[in-house]
N, C-alpha and C. Protein backbone atom coordinates (compact mmCIF):
# COMPACT_ATOMS: atom_id res chain seq x y z
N UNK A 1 0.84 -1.16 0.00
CA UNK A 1 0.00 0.00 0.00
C UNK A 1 0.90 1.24 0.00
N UNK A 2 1.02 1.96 -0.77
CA UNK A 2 1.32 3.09 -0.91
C UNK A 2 0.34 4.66 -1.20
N UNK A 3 1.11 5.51 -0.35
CA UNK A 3 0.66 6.84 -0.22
C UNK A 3 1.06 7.88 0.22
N UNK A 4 0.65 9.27 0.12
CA UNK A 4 1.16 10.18 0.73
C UNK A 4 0.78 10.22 2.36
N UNK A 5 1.53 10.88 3.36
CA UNK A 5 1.05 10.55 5.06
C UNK A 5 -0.16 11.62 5.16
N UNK A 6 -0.26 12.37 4.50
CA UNK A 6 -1.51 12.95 4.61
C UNK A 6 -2.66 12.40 4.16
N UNK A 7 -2.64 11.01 3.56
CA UNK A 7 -3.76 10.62 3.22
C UNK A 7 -4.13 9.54 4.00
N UNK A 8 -3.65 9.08 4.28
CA UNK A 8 -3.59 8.00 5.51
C UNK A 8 -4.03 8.58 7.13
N UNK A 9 -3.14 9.51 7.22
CA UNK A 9 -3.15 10.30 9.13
C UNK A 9 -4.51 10.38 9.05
N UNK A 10 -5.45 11.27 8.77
CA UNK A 10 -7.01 11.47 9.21
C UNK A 10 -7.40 10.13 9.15
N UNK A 11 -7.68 9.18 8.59
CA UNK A 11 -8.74 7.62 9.03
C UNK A 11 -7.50 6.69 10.12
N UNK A 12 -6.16 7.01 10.32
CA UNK A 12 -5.36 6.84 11.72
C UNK A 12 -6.12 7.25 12.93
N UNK A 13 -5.96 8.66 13.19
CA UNK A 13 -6.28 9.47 14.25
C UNK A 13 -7.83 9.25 14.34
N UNK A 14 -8.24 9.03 13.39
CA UNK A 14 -10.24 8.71 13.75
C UNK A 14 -10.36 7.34 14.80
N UNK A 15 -9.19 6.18 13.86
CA UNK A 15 -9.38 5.30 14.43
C UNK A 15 -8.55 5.05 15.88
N UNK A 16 -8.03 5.51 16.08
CA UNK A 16 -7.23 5.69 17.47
C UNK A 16 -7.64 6.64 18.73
N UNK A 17 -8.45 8.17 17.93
CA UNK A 17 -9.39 8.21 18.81
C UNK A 17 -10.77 8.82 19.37
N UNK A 18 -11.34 8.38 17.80
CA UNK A 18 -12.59 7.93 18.08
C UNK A 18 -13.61 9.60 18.02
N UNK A 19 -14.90 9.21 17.12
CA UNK A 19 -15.58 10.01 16.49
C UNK A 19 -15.86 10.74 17.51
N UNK A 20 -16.40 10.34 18.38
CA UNK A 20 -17.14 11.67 19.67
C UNK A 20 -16.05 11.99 20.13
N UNK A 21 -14.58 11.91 20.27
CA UNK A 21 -13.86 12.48 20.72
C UNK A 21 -13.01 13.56 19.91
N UNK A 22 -12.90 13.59 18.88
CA UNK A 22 -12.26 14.19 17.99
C UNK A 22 -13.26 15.34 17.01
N UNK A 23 -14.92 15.23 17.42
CA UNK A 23 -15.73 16.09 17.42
C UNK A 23 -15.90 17.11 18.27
N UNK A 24 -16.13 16.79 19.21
CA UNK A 24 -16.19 17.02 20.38
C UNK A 24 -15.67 16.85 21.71
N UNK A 25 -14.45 17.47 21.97
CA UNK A 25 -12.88 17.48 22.78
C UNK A 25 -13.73 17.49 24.06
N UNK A 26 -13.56 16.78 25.22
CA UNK A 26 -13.74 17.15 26.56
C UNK A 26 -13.04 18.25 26.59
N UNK A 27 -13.46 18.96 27.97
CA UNK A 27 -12.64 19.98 28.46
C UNK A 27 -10.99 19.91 28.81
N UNK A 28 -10.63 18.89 29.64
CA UNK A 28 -8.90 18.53 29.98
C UNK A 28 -8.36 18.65 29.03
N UNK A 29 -8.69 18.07 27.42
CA UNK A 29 -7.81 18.16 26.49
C UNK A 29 -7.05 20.01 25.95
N UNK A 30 -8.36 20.56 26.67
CA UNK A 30 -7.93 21.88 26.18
C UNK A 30 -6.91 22.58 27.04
N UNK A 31 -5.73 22.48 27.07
CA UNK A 31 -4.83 23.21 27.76
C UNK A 31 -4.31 24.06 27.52
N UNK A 32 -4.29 24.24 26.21
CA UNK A 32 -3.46 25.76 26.14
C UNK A 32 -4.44 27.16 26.18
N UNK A 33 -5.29 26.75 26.89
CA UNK A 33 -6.30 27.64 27.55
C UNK A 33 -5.88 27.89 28.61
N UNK A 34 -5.71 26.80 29.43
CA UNK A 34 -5.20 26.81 30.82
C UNK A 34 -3.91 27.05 30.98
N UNK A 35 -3.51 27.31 29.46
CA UNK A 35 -1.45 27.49 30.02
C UNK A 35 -0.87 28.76 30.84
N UNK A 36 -1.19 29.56 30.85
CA UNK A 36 -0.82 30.81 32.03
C UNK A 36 -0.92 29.96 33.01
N UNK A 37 -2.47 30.03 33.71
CA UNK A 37 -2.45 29.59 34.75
C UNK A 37 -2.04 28.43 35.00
N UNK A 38 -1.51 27.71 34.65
CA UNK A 38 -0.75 26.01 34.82
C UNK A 38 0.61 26.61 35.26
N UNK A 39 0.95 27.40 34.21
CA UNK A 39 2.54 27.63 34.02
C UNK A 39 3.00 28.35 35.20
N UNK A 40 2.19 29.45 36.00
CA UNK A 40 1.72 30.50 37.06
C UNK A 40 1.69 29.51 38.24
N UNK A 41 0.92 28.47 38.38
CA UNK A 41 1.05 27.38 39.59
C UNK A 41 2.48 26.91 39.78
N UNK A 42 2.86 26.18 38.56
CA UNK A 42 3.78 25.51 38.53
C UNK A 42 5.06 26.18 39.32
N UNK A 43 4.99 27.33 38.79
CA UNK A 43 6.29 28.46 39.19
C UNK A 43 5.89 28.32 40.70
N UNK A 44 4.82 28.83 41.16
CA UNK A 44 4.53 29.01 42.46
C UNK A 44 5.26 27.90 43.38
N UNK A 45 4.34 26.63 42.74
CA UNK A 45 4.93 25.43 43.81
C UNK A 45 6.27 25.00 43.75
N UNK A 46 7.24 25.03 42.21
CA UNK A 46 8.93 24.62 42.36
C UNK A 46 9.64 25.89 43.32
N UNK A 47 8.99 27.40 43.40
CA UNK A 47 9.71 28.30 43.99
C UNK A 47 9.44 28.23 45.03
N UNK A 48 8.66 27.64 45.87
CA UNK A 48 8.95 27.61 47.12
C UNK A 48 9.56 26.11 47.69
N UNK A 49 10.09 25.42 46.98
CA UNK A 49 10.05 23.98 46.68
C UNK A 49 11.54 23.89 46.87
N UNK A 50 12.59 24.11 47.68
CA UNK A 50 14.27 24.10 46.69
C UNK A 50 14.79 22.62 46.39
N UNK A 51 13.59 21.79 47.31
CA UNK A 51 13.84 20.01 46.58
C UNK A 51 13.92 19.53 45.18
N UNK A 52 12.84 20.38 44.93
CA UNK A 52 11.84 20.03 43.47
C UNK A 52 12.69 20.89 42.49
N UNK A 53 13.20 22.04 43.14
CA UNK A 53 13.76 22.96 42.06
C UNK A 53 15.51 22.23 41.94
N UNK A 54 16.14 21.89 42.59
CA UNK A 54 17.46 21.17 43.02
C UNK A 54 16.93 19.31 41.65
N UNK A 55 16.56 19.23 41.76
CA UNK A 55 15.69 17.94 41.20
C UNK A 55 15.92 18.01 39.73
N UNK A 56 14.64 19.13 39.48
CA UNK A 56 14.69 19.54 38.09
C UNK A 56 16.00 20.12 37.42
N UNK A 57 16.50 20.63 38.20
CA UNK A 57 17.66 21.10 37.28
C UNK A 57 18.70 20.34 37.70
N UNK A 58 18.72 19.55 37.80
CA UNK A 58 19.67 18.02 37.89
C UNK A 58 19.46 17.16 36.31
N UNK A 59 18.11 17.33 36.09
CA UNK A 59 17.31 16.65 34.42
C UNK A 59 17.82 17.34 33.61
N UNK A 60 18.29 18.81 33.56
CA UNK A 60 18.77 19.31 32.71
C UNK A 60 20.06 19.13 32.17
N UNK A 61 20.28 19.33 30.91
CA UNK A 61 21.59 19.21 30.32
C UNK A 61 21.80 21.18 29.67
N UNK A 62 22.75 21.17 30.66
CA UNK A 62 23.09 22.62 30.34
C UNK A 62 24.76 23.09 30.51
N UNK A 63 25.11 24.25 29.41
CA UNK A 63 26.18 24.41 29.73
C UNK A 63 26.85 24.74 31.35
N UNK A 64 28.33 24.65 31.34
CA UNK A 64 28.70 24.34 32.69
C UNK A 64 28.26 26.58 33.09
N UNK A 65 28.40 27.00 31.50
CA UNK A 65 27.78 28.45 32.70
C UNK A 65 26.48 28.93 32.91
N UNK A 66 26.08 28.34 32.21
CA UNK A 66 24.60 28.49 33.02
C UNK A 66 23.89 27.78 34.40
N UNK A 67 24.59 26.98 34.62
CA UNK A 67 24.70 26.30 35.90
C UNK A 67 24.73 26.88 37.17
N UNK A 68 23.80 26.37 37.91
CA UNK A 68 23.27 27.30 38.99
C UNK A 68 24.36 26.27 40.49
């Protein structure tokens, strides 16, 4: 079977997930509605956090001068 990926992806994504969902999005899926305020929490809870903040920037791969 051959084709271009654009002709294929839409009857993929239908079948993976599904007519009432891809009509009609629940609310959770919509986040970049909620992205301030996610992004606004988030800050809140790692800054008072120096576990969580010590943590995360352990995951990072960064030069040695930007290094805190």
């Amino acid at each position: 079977m051959q084709g271009d990926y654009s002709t294929y992806m839409p009857f993929i994504v239908r079948a993976l997930v599904g007519k009432d969902l891809l009509h009609n999005p629940p609310e959770p899926l919509r986040l970049y509605g909620k992205r301030d305020e996610l992004k606004k929490n988030l800050l809140d809870v790692i800054s008072n956090d120096e576990e969580a903040m010590k943590q995360m920037m352990a995951t990072l791969s960064l030069p040695s001068v930007l290094e805190i």
